[in-house]
PDB file of N, CA and C in Angstrom:
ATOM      1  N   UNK A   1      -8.927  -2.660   4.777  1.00  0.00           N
ATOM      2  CA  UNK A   1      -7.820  -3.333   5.415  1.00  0.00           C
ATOM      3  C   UNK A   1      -8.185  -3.502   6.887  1.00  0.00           C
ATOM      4  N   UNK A   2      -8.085  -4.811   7.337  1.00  0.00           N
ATOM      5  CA  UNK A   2      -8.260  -4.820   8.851  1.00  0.00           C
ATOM      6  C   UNK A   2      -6.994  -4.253   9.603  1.00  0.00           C
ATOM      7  N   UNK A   3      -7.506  -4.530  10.971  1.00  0.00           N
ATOM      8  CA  UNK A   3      -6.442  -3.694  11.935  1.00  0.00           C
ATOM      9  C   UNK A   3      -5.168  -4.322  11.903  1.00  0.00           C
ATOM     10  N   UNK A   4      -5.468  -6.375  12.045  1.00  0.00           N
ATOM     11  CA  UNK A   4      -4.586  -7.253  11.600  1.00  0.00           C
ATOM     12  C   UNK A   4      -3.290  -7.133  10.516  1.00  0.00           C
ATOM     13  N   UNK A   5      -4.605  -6.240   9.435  1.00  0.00           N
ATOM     14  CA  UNK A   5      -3.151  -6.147   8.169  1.00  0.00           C
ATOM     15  C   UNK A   5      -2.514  -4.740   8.093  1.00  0.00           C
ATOM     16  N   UNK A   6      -3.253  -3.898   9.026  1.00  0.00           N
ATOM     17  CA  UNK A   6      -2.725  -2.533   9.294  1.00  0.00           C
ATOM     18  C   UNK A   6      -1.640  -2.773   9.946  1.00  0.00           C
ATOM     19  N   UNK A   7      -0.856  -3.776  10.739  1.00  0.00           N
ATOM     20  CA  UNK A   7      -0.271  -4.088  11.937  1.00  0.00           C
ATOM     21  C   UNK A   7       1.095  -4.274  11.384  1.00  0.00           C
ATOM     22  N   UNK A   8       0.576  -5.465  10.239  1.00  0.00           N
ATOM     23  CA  UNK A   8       1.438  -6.519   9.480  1.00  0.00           C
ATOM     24  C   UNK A   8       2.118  -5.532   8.428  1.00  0.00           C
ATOM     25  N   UNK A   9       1.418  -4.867   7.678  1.00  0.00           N
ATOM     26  CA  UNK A   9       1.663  -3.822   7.050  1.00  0.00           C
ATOM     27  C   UNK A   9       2.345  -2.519   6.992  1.00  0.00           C
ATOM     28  N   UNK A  10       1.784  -1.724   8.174  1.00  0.00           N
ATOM     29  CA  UNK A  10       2.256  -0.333   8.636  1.00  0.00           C
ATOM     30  C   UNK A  10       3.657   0.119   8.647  1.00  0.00           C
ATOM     31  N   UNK A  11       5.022  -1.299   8.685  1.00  0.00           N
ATOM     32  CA  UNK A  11       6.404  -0.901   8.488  1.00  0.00           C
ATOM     33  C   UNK A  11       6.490  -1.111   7.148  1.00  0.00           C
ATOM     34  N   UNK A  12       5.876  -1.541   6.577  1.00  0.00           N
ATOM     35  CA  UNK A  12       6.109  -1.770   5.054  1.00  0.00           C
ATOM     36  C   UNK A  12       5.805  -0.545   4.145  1.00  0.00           C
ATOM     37  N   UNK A  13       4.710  -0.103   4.548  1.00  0.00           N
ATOM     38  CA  UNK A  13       4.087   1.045   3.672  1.00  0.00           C
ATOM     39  C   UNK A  13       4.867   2.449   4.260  1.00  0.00           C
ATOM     40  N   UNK A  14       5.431   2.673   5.453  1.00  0.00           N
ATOM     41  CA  UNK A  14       6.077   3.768   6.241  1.00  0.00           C
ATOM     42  C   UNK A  14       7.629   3.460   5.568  1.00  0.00           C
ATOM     43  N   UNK A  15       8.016   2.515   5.146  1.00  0.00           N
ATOM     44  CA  UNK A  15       9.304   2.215   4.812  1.00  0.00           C
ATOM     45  C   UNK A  15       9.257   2.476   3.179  1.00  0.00           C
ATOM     46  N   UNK A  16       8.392   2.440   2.667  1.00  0.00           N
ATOM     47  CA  UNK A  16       7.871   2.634   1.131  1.00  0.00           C
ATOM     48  C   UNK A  16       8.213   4.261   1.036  1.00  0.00           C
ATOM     49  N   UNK A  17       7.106   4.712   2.259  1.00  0.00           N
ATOM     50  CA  UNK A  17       7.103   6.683   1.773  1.00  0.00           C
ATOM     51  C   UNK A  17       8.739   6.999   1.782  1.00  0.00           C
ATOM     52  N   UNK A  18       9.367   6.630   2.855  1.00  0.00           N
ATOM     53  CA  UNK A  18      10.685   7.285   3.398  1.00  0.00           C
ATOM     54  C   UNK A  18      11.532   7.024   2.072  1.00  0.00           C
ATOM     55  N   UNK A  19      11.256   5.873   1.839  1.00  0.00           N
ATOM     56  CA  UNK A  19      12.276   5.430   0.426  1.00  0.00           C
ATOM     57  C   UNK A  19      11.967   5.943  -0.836  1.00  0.00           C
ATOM     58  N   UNK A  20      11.275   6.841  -0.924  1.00  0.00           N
ATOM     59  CA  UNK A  20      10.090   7.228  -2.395  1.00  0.00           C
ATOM     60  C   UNK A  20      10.165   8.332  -1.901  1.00  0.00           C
ATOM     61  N   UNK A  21      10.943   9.531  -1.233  1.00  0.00           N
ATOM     62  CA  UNK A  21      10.199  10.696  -1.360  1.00  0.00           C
ATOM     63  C   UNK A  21       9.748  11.771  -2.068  1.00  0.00           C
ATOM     64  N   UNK A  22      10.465  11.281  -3.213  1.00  0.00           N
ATOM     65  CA  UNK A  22      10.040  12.181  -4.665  1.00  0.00           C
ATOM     66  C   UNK A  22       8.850  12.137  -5.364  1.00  0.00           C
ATOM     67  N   UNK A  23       8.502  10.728  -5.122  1.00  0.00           N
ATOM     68  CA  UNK A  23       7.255  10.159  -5.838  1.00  0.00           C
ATOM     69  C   UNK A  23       6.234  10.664  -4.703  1.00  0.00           C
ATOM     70  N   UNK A  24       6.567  10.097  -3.315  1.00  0.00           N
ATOM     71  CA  UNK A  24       5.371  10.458  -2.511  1.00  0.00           C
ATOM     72  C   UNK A  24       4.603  12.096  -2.536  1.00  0.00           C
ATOM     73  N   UNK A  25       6.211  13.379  -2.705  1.00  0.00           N
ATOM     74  CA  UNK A  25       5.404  14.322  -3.150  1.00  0.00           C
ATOM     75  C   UNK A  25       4.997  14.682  -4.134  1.00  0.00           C
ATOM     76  N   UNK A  26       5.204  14.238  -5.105  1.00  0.00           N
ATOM     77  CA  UNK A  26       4.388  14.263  -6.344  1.00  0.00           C
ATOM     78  C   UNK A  26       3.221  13.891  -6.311  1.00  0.00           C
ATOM     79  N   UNK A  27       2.978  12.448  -5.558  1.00  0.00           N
ATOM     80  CA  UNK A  27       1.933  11.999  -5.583  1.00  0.00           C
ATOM     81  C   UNK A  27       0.690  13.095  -4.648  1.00  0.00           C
ATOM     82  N   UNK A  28       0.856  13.673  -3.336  1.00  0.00           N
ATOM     83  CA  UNK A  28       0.538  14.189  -2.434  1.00  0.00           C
ATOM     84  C   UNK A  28       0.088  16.045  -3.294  1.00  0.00           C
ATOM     85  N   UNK A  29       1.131  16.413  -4.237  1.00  0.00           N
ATOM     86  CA  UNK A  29       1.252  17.348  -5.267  1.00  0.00           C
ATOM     87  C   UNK A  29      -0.306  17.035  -6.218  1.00  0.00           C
ATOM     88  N   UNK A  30      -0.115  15.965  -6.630  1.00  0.00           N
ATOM     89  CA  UNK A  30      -1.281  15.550  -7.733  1.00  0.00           C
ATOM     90  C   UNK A  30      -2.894  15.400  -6.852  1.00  0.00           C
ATOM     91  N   UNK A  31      -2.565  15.000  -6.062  1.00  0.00           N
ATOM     92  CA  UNK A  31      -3.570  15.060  -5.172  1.00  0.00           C
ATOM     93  C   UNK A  31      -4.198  16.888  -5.052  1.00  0.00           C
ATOM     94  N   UNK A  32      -3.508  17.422  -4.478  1.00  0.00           N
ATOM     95  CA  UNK A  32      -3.871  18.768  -4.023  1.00  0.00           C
ATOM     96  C   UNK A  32      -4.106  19.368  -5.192  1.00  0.00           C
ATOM     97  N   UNK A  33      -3.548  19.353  -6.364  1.00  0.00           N
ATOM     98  CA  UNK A  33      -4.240  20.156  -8.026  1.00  0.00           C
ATOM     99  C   UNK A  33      -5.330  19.334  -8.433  1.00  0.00           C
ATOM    100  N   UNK A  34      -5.712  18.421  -8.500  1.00  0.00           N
ATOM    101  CA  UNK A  34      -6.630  17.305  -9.468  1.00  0.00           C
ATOM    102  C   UNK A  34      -7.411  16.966  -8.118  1.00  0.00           C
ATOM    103  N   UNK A  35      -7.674  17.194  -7.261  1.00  0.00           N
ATOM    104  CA  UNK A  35      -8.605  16.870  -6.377  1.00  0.00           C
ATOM    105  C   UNK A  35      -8.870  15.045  -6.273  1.00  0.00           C
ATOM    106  N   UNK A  36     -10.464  14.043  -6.118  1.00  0.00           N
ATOM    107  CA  UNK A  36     -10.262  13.144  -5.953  1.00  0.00           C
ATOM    108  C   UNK A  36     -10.268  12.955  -7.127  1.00  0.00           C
ATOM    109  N   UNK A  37      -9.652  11.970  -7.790  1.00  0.00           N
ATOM    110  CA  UNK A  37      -9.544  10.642  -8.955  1.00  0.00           C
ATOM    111  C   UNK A  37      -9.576   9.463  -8.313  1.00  0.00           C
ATOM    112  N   UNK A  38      -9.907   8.991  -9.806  1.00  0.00           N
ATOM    113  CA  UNK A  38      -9.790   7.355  -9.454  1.00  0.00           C
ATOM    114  C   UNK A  38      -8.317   6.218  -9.417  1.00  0.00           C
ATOM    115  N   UNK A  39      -7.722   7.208 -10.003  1.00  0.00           N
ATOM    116  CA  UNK A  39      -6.242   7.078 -10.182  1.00  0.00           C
ATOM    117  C   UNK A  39      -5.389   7.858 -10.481  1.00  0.00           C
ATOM    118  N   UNK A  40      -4.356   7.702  -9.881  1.00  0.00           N
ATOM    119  CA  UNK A  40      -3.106   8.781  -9.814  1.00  0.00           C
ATOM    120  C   UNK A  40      -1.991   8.723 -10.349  1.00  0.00           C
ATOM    121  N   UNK A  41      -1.771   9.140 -11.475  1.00  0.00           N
ATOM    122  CA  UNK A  41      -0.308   8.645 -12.397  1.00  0.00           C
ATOM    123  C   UNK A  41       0.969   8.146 -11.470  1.00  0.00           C
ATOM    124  N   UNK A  42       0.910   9.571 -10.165  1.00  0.00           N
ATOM    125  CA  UNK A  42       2.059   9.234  -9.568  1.00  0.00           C
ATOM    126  C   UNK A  42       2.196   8.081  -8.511  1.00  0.00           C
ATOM    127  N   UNK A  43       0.866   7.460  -8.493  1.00  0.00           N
ATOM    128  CA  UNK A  43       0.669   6.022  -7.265  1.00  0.00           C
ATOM    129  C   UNK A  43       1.460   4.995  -7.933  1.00  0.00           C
ATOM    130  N   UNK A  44       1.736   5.046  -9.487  1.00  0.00           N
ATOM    131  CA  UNK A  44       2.005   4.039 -10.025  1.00  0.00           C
ATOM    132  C   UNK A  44       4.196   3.833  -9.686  1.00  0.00           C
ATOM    133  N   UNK A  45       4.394   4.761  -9.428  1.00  0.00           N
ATOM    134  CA  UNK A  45       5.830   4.903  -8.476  1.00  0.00           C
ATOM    135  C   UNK A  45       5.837   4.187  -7.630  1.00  0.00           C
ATOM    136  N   UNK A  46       5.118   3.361  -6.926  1.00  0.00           N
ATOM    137  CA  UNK A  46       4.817   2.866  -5.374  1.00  0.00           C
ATOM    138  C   UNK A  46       4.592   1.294  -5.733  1.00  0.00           C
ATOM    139  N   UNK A  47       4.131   0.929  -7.305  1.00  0.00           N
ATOM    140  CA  UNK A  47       3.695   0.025  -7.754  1.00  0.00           C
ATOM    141  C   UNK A  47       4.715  -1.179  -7.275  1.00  0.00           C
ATOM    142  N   UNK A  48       5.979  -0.789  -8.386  1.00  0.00           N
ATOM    143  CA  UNK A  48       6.807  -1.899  -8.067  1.00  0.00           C
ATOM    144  C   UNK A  48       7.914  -1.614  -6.711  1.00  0.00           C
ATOM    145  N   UNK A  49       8.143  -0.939  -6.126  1.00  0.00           N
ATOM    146  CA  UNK A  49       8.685  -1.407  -5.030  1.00  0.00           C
ATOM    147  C   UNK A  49       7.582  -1.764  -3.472  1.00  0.00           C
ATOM    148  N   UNK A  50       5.833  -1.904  -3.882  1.00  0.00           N
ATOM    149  CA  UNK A  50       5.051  -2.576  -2.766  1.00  0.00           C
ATOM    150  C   UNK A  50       5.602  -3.653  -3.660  1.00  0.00           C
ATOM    151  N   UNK A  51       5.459  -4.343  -4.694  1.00  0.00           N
ATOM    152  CA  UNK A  51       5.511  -5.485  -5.077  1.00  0.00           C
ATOM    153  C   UNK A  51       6.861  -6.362  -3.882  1.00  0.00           C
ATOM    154  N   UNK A  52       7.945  -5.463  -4.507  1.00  0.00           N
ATOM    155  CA  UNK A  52       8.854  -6.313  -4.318  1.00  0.00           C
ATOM    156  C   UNK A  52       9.261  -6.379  -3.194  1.00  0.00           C
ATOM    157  N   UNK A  53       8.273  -4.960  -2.092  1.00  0.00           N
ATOM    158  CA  UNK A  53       8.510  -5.338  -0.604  1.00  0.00           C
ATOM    159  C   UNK A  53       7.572  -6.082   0.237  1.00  0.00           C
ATOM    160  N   UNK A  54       6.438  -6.669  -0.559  1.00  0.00           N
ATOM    161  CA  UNK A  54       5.516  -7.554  -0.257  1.00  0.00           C
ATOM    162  C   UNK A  54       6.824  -9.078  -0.461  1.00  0.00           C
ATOM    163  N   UNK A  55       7.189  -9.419  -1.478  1.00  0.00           N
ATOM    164  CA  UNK A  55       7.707 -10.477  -1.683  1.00  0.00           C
ATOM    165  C   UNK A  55       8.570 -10.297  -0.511  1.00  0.00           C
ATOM    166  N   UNK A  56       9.174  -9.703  -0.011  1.00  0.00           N
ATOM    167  CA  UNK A  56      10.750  -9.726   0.787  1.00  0.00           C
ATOM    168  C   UNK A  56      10.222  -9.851   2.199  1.00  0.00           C
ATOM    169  N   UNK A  57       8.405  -9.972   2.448  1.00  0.00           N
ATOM    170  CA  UNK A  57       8.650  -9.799   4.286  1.00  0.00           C
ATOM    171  C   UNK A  57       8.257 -11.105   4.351  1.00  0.00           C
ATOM    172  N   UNK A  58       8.990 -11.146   5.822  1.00  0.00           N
ATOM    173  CA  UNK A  58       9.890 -12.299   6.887  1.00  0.00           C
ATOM    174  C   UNK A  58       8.442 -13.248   6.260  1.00  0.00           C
ATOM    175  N   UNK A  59       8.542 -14.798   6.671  1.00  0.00           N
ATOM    176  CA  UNK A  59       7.695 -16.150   6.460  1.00  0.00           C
ATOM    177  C   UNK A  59       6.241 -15.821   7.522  1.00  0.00           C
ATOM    178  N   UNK A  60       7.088 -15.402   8.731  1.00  0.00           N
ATOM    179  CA  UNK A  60       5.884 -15.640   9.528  1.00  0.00           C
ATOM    180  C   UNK A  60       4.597 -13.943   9.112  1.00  0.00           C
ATOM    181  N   UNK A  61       5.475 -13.471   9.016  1.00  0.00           N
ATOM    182  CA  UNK A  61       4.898 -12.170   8.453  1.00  0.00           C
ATOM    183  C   UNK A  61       3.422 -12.700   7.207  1.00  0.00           C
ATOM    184  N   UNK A  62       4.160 -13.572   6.268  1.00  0.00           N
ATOM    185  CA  UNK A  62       3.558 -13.835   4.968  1.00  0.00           C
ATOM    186  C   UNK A  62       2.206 -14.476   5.879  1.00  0.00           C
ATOM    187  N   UNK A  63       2.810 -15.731   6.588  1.00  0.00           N
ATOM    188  CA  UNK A  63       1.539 -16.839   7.208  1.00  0.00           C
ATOM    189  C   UNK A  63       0.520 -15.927   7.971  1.00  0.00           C
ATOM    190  N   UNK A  64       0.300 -14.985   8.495  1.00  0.00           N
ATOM    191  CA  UNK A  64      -0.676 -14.205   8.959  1.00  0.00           C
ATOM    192  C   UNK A  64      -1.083 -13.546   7.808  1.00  0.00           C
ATOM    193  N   UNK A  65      -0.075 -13.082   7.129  1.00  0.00           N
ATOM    194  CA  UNK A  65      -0.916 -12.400   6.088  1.00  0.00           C
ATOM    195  C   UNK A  65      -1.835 -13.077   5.077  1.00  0.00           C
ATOM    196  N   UNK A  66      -1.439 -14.499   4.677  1.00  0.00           N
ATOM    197  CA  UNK A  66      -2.358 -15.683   4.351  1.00  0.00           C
ATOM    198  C   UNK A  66      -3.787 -15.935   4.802  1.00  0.00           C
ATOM    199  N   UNK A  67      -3.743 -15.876   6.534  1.00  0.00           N
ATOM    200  CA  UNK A  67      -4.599 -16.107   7.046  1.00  0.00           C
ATOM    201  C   UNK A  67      -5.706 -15.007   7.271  1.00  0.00           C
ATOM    202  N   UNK A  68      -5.282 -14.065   6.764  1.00  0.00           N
ATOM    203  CA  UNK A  68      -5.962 -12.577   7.167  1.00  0.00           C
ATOM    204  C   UNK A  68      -6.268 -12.473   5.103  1.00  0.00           C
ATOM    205  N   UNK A  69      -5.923 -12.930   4.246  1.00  0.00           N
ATOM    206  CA  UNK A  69      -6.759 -12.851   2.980  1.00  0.00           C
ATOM    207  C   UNK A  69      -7.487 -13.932   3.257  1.00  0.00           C
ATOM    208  N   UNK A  70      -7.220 -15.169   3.627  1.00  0.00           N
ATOM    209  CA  UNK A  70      -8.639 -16.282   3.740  1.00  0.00           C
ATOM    210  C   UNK A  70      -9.562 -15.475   4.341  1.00  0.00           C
ATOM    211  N   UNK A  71      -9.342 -15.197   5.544  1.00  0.00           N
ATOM    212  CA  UNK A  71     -10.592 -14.667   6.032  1.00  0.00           C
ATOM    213  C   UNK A  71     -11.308 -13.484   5.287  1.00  0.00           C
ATOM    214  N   UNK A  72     -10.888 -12.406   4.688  1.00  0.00           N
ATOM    215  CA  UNK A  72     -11.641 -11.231   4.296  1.00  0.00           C
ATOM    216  C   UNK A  72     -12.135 -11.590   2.418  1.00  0.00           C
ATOM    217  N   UNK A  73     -11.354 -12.796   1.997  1.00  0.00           N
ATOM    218  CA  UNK A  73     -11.879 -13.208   0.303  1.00  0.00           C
ATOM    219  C   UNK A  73     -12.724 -14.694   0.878  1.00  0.00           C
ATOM    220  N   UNK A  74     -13.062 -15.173   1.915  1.00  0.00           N
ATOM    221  CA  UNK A  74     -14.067 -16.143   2.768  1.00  0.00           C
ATOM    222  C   UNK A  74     -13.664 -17.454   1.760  1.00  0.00           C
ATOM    223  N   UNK A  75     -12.432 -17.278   1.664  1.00  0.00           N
ATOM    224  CA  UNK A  75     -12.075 -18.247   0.688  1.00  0.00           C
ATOM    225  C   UNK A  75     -11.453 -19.736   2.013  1.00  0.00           C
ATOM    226  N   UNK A  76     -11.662 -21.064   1.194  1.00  0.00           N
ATOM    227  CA  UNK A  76     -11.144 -22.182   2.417  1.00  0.00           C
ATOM    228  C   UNK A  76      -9.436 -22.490   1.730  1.00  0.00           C
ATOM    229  N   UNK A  77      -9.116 -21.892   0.441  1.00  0.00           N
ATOM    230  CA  UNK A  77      -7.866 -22.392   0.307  1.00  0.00           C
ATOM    231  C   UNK A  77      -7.102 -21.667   0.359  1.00  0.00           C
ATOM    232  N   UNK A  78      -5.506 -21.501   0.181  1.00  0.00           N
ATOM    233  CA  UNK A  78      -4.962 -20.966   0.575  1.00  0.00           C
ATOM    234  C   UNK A  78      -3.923 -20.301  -1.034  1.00  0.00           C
ATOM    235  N   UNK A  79      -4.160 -19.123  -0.944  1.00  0.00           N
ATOM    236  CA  UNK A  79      -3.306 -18.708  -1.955  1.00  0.00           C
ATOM    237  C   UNK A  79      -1.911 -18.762  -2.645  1.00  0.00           C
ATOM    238  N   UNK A  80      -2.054 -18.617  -3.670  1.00  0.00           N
ATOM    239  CA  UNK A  80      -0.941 -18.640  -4.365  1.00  0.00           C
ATOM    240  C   UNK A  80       0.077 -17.362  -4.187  1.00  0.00           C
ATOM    241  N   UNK A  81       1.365 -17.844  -4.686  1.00  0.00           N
ATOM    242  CA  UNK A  81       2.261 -17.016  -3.906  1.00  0.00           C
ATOM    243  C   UNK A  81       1.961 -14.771  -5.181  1.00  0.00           C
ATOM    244  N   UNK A  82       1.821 -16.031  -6.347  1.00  0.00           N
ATOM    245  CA  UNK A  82       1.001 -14.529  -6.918  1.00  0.00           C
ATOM    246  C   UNK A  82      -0.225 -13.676  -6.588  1.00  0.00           C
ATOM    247  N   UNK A  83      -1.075 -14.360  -6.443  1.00  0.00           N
ATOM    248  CA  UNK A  83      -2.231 -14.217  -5.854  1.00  0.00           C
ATOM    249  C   UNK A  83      -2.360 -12.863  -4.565  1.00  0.00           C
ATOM    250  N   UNK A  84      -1.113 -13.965  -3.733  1.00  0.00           N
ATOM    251  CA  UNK A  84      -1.181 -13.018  -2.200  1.00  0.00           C
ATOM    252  C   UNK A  84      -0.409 -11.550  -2.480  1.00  0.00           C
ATOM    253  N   UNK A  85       0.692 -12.027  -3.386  1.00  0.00           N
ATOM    254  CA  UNK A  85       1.304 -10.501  -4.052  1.00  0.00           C
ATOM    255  C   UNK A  85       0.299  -9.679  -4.492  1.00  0.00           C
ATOM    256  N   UNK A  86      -0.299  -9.941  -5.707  1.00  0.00           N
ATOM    257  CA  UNK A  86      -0.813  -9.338  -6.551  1.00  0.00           C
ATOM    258  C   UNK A  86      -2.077  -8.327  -5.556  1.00  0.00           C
ATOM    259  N   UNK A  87      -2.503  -9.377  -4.626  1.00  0.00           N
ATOM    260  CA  UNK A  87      -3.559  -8.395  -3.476  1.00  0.00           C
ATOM    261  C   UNK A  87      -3.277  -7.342  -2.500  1.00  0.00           C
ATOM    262  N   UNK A  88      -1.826  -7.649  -2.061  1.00  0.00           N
ATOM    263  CA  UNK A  88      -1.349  -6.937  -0.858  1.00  0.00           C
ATOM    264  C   UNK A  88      -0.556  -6.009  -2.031  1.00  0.00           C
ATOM    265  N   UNK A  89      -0.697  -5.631  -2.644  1.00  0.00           N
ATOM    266  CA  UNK A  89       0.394  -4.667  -3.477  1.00  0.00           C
ATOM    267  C   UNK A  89      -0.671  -3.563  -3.323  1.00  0.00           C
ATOM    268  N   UNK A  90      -1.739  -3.855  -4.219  1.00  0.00           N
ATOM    269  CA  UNK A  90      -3.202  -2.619  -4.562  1.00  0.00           C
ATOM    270  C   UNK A  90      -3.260  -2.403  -2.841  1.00  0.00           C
ATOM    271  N   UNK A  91      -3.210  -3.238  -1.729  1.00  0.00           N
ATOM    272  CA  UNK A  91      -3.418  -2.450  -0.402  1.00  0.00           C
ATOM    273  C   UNK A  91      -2.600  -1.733   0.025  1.00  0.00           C
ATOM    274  N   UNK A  92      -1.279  -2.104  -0.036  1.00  0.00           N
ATOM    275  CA  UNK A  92      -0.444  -1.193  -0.227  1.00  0.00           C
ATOM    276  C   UNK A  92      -0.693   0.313  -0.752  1.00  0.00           C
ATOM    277  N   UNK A  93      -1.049  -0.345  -2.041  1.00  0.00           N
ATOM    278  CA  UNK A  93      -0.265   1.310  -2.980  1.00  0.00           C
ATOM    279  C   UNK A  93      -2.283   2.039  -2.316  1.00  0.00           C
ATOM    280  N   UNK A  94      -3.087   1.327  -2.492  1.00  0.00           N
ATOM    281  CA  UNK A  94      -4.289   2.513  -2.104  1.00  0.00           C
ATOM    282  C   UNK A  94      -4.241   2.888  -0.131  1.00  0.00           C
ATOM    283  N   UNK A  95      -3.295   2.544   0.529  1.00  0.00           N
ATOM    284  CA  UNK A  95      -3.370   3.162   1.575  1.00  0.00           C
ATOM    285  C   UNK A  95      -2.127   4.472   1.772  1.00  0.00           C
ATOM    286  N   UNK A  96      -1.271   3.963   0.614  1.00  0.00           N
ATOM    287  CA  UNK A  96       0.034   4.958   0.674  1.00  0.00           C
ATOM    288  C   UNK A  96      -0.930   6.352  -0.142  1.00  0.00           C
ATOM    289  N   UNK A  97      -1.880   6.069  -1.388  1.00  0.00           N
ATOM    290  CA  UNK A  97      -3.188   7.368  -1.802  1.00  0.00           C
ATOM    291  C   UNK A  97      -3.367   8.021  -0.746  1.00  0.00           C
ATOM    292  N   UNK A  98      -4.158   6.737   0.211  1.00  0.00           N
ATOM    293  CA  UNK A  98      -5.395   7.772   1.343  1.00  0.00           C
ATOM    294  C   UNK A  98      -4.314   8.451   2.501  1.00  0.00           C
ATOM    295  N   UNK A  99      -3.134   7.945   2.685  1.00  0.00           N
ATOM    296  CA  UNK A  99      -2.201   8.936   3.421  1.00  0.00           C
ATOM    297  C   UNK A  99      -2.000  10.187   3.061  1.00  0.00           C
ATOM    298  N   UNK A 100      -1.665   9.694   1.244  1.00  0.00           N
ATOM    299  CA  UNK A 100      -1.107  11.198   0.802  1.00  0.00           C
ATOM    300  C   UNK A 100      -2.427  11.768   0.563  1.00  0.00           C
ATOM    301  N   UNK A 101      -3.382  11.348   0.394  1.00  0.00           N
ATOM    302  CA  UNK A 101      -4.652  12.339   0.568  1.00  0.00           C
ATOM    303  C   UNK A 101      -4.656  13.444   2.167  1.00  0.00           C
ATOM    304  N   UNK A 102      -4.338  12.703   3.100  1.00  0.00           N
ATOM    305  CA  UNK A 102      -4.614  13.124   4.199  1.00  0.00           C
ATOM    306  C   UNK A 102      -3.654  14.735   4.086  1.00  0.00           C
ATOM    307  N   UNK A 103      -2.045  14.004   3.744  1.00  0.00           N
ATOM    308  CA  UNK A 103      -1.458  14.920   4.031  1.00  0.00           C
ATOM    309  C   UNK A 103      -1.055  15.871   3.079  1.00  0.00           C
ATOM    310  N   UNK A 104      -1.830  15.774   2.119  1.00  0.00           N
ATOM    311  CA  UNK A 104      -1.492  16.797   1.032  1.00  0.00           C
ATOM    312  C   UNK A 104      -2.892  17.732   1.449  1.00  0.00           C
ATOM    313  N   UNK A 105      -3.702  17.246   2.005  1.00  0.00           N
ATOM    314  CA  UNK A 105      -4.657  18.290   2.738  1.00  0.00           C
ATOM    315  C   UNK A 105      -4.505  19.259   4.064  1.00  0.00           C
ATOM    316  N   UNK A 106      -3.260  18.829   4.434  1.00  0.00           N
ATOM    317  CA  UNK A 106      -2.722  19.473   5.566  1.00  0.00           C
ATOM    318  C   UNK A 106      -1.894  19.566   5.374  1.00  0.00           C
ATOM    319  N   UNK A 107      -0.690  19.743   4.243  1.00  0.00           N
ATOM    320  CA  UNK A 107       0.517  20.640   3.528  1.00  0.00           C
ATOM    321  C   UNK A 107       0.343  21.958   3.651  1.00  0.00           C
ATOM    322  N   UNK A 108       1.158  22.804   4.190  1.00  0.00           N
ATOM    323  CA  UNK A 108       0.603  24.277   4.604  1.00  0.00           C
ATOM    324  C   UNK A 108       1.721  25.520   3.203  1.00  0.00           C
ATOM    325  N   UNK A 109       2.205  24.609   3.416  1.00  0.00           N
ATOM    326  CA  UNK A 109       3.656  25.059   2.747  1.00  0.00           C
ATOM    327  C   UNK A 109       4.198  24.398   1.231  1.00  0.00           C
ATOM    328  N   UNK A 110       3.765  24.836   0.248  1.00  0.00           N
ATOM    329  CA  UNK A 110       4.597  23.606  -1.428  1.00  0.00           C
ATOM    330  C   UNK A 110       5.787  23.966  -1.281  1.00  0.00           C
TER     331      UNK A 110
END
């Protein structure tokens, strides 16, 4: 993820944990017993509400975010409205992982 979509992103995915906090410690939980995987039963909690908070941000929000998948898929056209979902969801849900990776490694206290 560039810094661009870290920017565009960062209230979306911080607004995800706060609203999920059952799932997030579970997820952060699964992390700390099962060490790394490739997937996390409990990431899949995060699935549909990145979806549907990808669909809900503001126009101008979307048009950078357009312009920031052209550039990193070096693609010249411009995506479809599934397309741009379907991509920014997996960035979503694998940066809300590498958080709860972080902080289920520095949980002092279950």
């Amino acid at each position: 993820m560039t810094r661009k979509e870290k920017n565009l992103l960062g209230p979306l995915i911080k607004k995800l944990i706060v609203e999920n906090k059952q799932a997030w410690w579970q997820l952060k939980r699964e992390i700390f017993d099962c060490g790394f995987q490739t997937y996390y039963p409990s990431q899949s909690f995060f699935d549909l509400p990145a979806k549907f908070g990808i669909k809900a941000l503001k126009s101008n929000i979307r048009q950078e975010l357009i312009v920031c998948y052209q550039f990193s898929q070096v693609r010249q056209n411009i995506p479809n409205e599934e397309e741009l979902t379907k991509y920014y969801t997996r960035i979503v849900v694998e940066t809300i992982v590498a958080r709860a990776n972080v902080a289920a490694n520095q949980t002092i206290s279950w």
